[in-house]
Each structure stands twice: as C-alpha cells, then as structure tokens.
C-alpha atoms as a PDB file:
ATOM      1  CA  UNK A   1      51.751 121.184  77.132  1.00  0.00           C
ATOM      2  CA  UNK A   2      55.103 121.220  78.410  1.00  0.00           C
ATOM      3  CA  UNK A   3      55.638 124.018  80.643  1.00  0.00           C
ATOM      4  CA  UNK A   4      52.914 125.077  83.572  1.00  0.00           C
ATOM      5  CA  UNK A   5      52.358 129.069  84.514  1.00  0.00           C
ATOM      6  CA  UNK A   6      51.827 128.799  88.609  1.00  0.00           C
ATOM      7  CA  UNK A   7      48.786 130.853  89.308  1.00  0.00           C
ATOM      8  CA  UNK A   8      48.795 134.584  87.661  1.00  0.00           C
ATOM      9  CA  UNK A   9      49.902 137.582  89.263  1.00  0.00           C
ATOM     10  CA  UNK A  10      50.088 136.176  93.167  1.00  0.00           C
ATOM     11  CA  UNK A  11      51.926 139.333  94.230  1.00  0.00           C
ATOM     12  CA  UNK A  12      48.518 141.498  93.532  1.00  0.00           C
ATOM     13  CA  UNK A  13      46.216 141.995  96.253  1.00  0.00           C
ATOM     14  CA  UNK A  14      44.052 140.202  93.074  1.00  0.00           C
ATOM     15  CA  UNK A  15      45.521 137.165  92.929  1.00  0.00           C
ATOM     16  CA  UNK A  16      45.226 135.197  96.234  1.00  0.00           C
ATOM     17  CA  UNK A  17      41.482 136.731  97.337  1.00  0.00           C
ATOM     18  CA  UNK A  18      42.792 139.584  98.518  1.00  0.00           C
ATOM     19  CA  UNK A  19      45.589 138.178 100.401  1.00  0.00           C
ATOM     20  CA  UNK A  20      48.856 139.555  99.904  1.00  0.00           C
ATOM     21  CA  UNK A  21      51.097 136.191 101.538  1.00  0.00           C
ATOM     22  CA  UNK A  22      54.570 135.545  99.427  1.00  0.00           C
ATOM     23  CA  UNK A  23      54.793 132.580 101.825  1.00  0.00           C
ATOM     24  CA  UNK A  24      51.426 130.771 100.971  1.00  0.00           C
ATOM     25  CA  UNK A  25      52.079 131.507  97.261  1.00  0.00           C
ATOM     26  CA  UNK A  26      56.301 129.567  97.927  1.00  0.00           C
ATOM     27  CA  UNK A  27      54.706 126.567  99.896  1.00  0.00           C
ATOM     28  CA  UNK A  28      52.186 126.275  96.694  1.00  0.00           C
ATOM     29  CA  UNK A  29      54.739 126.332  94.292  1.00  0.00           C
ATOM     30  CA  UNK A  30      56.650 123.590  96.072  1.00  0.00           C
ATOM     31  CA  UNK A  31      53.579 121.374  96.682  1.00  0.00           C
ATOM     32  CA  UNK A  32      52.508 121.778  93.101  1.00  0.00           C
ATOM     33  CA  UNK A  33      55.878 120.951  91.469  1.00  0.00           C
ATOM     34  CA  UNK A  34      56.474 118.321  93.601  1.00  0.00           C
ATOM     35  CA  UNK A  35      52.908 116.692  92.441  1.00  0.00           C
ATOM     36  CA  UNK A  36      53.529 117.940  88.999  1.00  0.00           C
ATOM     37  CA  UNK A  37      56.705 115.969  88.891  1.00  0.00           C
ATOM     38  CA  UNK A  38      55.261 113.092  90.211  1.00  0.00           C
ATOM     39  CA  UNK A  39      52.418 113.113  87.344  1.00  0.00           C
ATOM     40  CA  UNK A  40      55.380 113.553  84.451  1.00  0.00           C
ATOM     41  CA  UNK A  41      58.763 114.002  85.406  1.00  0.00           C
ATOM     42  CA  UNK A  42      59.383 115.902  82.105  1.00  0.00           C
ATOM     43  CA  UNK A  43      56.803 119.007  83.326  1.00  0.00           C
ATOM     44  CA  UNK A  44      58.299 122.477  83.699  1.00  0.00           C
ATOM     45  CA  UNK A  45      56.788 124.882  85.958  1.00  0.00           C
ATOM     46  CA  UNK A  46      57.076 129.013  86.035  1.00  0.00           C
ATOM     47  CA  UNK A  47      57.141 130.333  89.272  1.00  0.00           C
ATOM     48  CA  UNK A  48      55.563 133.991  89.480  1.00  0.00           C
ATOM     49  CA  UNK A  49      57.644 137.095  90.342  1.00  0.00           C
ATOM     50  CA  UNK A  50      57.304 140.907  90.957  1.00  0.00           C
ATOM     51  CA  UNK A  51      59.385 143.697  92.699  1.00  0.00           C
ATOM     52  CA  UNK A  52      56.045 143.886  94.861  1.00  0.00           C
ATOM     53  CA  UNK A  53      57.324 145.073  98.334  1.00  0.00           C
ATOM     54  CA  UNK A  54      54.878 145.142 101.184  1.00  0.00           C
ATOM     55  CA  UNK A  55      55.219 145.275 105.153  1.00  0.00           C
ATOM     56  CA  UNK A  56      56.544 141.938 107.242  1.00  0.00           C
ATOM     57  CA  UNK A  57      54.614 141.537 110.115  1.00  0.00           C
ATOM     58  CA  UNK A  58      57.582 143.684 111.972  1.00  0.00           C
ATOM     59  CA  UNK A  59      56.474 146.521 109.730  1.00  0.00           C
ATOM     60  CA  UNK A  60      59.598 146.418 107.663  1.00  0.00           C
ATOM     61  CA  UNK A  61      59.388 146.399 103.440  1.00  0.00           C
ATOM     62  CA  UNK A  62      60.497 143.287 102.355  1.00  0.00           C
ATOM     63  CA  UNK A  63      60.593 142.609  98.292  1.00  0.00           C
ATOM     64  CA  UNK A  64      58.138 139.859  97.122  1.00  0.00           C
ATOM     65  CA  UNK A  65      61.318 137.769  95.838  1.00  0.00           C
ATOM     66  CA  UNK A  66      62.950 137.749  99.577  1.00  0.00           C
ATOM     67  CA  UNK A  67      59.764 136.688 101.270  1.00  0.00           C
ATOM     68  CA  UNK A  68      59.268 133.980  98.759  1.00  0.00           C
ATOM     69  CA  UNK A  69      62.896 132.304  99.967  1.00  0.00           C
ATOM     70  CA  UNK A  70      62.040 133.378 103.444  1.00  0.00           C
ATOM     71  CA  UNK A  71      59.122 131.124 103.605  1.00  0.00           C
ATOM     72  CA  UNK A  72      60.341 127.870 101.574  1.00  0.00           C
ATOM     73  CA  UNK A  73      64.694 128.345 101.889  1.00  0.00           C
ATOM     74  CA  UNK A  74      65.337 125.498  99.467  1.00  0.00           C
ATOM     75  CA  UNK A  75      62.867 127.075  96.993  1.00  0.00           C
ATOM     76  CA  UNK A  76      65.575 126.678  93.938  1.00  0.00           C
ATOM     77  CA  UNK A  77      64.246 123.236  93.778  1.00  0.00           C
ATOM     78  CA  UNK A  78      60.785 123.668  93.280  1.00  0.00           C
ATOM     79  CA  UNK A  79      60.846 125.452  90.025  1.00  0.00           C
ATOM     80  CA  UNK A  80      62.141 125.731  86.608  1.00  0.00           C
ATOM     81  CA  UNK A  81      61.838 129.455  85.471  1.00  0.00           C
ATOM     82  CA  UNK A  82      60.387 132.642  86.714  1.00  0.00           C
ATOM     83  CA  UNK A  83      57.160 134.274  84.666  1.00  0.00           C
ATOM     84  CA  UNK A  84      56.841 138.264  84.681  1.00  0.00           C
ATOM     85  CA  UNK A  85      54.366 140.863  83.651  1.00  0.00           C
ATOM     86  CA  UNK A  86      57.074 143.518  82.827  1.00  0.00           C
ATOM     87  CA  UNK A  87      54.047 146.482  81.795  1.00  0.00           C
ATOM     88  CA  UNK A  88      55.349 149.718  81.698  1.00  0.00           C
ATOM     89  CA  UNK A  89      55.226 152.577  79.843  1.00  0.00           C
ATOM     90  CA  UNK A  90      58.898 153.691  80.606  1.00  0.00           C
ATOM     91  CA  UNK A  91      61.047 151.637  78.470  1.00  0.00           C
ATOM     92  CA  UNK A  92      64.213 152.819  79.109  1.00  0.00           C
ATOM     93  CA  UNK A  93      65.492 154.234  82.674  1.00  0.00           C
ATOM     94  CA  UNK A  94      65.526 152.604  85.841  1.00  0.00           C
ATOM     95  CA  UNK A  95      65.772 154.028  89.091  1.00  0.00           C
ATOM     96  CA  UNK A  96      68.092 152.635  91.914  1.00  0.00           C
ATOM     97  CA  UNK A  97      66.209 150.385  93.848  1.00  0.00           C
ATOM     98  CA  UNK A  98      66.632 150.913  98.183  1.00  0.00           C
ATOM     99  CA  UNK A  99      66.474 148.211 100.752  1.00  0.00           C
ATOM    100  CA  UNK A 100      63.975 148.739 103.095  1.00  0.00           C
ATOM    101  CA  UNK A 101      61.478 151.028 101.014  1.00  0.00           C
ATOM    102  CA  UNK A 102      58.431 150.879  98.856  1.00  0.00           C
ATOM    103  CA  UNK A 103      59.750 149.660  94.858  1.00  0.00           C
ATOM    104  CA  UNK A 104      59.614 152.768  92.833  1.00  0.00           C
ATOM    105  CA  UNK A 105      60.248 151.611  88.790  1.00  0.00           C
ATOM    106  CA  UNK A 106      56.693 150.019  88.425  1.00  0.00           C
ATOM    107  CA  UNK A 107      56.267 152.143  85.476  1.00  0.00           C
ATOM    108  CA  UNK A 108      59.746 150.399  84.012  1.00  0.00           C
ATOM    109  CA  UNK A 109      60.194 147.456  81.600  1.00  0.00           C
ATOM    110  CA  UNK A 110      63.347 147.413  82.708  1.00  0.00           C
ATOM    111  CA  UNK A 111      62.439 146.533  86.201  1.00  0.00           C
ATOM    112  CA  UNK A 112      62.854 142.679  84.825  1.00  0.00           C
ATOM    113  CA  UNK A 113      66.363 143.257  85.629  1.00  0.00           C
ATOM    114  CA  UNK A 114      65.458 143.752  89.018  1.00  0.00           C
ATOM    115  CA  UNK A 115      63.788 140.832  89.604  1.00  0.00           C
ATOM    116  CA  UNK A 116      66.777 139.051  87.890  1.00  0.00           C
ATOM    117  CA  UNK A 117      68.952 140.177  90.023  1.00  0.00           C
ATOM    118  CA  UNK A 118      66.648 139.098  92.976  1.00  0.00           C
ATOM    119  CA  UNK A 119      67.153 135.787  92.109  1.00  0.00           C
ATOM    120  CA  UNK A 120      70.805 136.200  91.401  1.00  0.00           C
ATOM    121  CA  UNK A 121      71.054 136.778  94.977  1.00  0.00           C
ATOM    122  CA  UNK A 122      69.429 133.364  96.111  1.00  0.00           C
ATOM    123  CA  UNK A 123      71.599 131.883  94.053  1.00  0.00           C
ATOM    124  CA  UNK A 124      69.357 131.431  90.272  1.00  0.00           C
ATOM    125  CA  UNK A 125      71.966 131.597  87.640  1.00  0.00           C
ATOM    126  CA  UNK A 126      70.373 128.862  85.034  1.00  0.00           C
ATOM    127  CA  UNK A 127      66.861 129.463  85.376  1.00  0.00           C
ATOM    128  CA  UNK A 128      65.193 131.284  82.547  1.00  0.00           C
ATOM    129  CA  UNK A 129      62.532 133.959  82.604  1.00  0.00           C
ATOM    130  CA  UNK A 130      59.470 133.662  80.338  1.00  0.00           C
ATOM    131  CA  UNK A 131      57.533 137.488  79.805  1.00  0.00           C
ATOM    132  CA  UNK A 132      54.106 135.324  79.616  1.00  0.00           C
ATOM    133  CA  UNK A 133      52.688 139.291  79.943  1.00  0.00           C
ATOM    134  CA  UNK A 134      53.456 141.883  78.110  1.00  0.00           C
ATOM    135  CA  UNK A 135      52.522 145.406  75.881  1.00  0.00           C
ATOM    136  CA  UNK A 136      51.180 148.738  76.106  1.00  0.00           C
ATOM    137  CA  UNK A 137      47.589 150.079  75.626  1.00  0.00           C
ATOM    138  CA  UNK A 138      46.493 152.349  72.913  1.00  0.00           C
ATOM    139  CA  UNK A 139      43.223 153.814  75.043  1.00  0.00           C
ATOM    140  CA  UNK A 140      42.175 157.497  74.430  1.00  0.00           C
ATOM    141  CA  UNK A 141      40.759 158.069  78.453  1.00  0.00           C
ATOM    142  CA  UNK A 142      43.785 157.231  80.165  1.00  0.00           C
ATOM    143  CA  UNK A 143      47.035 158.967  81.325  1.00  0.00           C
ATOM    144  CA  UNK A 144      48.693 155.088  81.192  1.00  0.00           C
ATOM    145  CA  UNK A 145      47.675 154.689  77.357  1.00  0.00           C
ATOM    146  CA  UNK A 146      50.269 155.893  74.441  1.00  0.00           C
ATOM    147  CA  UNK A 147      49.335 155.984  70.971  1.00  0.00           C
ATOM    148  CA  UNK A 148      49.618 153.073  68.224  1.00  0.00           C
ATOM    149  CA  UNK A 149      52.933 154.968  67.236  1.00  0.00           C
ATOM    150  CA  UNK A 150      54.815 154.934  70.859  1.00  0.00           C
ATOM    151  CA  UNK A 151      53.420 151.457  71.113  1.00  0.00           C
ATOM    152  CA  UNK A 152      54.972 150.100  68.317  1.00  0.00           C
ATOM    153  CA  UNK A 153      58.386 151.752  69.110  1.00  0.00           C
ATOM    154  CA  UNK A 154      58.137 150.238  72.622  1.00  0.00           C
ATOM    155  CA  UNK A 155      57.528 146.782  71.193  1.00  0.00           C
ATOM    156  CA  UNK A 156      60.667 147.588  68.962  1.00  0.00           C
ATOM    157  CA  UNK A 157      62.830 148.641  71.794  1.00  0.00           C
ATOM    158  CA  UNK A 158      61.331 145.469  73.816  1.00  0.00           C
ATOM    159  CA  UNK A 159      62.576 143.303  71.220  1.00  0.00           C
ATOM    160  CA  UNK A 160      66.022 144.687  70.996  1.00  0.00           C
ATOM    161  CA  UNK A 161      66.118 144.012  74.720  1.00  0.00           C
ATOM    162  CA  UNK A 162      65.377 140.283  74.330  1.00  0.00           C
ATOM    163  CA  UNK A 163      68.135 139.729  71.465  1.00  0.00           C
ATOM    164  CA  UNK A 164      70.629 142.195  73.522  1.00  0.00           C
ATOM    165  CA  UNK A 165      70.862 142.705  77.220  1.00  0.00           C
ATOM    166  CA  UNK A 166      68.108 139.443  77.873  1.00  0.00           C
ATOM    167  CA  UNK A 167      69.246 137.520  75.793  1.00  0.00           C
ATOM    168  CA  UNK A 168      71.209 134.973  77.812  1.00  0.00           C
ATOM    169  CA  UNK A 169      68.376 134.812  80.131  1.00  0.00           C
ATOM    170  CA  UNK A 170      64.821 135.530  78.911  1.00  0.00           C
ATOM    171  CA  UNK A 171      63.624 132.831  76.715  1.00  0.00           C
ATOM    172  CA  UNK A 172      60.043 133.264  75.794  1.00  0.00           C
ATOM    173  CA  UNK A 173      57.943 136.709  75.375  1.00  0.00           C
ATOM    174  CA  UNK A 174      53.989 136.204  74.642  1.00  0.00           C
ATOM    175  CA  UNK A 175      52.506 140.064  73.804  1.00  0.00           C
ATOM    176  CA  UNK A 176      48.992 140.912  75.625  1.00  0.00           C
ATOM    177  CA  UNK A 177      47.659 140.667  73.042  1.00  0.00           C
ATOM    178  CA  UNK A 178      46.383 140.570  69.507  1.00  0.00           C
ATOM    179  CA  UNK A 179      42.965 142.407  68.676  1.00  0.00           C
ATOM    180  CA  UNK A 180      41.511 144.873  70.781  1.00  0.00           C
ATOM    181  CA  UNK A 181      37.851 144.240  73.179  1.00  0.00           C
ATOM    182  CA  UNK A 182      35.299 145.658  72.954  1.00  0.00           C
ATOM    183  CA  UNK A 183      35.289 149.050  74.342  1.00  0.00           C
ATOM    184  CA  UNK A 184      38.836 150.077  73.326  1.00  0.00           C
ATOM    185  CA  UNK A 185      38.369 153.890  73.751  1.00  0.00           C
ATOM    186  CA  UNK A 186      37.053 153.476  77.025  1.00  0.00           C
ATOM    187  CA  UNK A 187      38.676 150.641  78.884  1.00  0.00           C
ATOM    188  CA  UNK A 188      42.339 150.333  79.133  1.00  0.00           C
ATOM    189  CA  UNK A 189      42.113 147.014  79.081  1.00  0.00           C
ATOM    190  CA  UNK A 190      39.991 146.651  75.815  1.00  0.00           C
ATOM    191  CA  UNK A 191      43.592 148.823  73.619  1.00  0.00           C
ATOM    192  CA  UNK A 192      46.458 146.387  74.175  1.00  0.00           C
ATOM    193  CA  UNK A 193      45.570 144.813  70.750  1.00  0.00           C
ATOM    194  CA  UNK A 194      48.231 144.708  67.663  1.00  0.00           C
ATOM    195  CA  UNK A 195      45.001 145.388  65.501  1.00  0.00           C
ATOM    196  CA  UNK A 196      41.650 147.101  66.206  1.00  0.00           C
ATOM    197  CA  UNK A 197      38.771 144.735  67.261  1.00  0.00           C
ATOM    198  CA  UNK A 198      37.330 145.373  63.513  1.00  0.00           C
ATOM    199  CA  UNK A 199      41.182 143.844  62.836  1.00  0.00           C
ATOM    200  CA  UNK A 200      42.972 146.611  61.429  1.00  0.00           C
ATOM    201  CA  UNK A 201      46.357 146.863  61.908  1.00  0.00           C
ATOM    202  CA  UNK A 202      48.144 148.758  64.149  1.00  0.00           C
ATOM    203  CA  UNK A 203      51.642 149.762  63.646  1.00  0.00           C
ATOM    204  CA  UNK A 204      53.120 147.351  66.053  1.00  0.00           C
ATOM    205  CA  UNK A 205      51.633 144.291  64.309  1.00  0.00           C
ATOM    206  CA  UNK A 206      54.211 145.207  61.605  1.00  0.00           C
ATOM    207  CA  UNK A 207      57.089 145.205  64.255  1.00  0.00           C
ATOM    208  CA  UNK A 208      56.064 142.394  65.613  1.00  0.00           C
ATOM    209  CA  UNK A 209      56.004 140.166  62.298  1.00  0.00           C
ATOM    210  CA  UNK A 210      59.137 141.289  61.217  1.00  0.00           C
ATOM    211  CA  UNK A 211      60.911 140.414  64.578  1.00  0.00           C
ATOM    212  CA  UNK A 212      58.732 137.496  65.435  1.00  0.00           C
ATOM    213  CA  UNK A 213      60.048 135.937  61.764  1.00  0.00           C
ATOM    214  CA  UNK A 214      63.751 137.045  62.898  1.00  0.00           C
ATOM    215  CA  UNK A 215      63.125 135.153  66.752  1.00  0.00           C
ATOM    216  CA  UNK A 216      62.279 131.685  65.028  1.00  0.00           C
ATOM    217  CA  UNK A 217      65.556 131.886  62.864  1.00  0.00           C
END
C-alpha cells in the first residue's frame, strides 16, 4: 500500500456522523499525514473533495474547498492528491458556478473541473486527482438510472476525458464497480456493475477492457 484515501465522502452529512464541519475534516487530514509521515516517509495520502457548499456560521455559502483552507491555511502541506466521486449522469455541460450560492452541476462529471480549479486558487498546481469513485447505475425504479447502453457511452466519454482534457492532472480512475448486488432492479445501488450479479456482461465491460488495455500502454 502506497497511497492512503482520508476518510470517504467527509463533505456528506454521511460521513462525519452527521456533521457537516470542512474544518474538523482539514485539521484531520493534517494530523493524519503528519503521523502517516512519521510511520513511512514514502506514504501518500488523498485528501477528499466536493463542490459541497453549505452555510458559515454568518449564514453565507461557502464551497467545501474554501472552508477546508479556511480552517488549516497551510493545508498544501498536508497532502499529496485530492480523491473525488465525480457521479453524474450529465457527462457533458457544465453550468457557471456563482460565489455565494448553493453548487448547481451535481448532476455533472464535469464538475471535477470545478473542484480543480478550487484548488488552483489556493495555489495546487502539482497535485494530482485520483477518481477513487466513479460510474453510473443501470436500475429500472429510478429517474437517476440509464440503461446498460448510455452507461457504456458515458464510461466511453469518461475515458476520453482522462486521456484529453484530464490528462495532465487526473492520474488514477477506479469504476464503482464490477458485478451488480443483489437487488439490482430495485436498489440503485445494487446496478453500478460492468456485469449482472449472475456475471453477464454489460456493454460497458467491453469499453472498459479495451481502454483499460490502452491506459497501461
């Protein structure tokens, strides 16, 4: 193990016991790298990020990314490259983004270039971001779910995003994730499988074959 994921998803209500605090999740990050250093000096640690916007305690939206610097300034220090959960089932548009107001491109894979530019503006130009997230559902019983063709042309347009535009600065993509659960007609969660949970194929596992082959040459 080489490179550590710091806690999942910290920007959901979910992922701190239902308490939404960008600070508490900065000061962790520092007090873990600093220990994880310590332990082996040749560690790498992912620091978790999100266009999540939520209210200060003035009442003003403030961008997950912002609050994160607010709390620990010198936070460049304490981490060596940023993990996202891109989902979306927009692949292509992205809105403009406005100071001051709720984040409105949650549907949007492209919303990683949001959050790039996030840290662009605390001053991350050599860090690189790692999708450890990242796919589309095939479910029959919800509006969010597309079908095994759209998914596999969304994994093909993801890819072409990672050898184009991303290239320079996404380095590692992990797809959630291989065979369906259980339940994959009724739980969203049980359809983001490149096969069926009896392990048939789904279009995308094609794609993904074919492009994972062309990634490792």
């Amino acid at each position: 193990i080489q490179t550590w994921d710091l806690w999942n998803e910290p920007y959901y209500s979910t992922g701190d016991n239902g308490n939404y605090d960008p600070g508490n999740y900065a000061r962790l990050v520092k007090a873990a790298t600093i220990a994880g250093r310590a332990a082996n000096p040749n560690a790498k640690f992912l620091l978790a990020s999100e266009m999540q916007s939520a209210q200060d305690a003035n009442g003003n939206w403030q961008w997950w990314t912002d609050a994160l610097y607010q709390a620990v300034p010198d936070l460049n220090n304490y981490f060596d490259g940023v993990a996202v959960h891109p989902y979306g089932t927009n692949t292509t548009s992205l809105n403009p983004e406005i100071a001051g107001h709720p984040y409105n491109n949650y549907d949007s894979l492209q919303r990683i270039q949001d959050i790039h530019q996030q840290f662009i503006a605390h001053g991350v130009t050599n860090k690189p971001f790692w999708l450890t997230e990242i796919g589309w559902s095939t479910c029959s019983n919800d509006p969010n779910c597309i079908t095994p063709a759209q998914q596999a042309a969304n994994l093909t347009t993801l890819f072409a995003d990672l050898h184009g535009n991303w290239s320079s600065w996404v380095q590692a993509a992990f797809l959630y994730h291989y065979t369906d659960g259980n339940n994959p007609t009724g739980n969203i969660e049980d359809a983001y499988g490149l096969t069926t949970n009896t392990t048939t194929p789904k279009p995308a596992l094609t794609i993904f074959q074919t492009q994972a082959t062309l990634s490792a040459t």
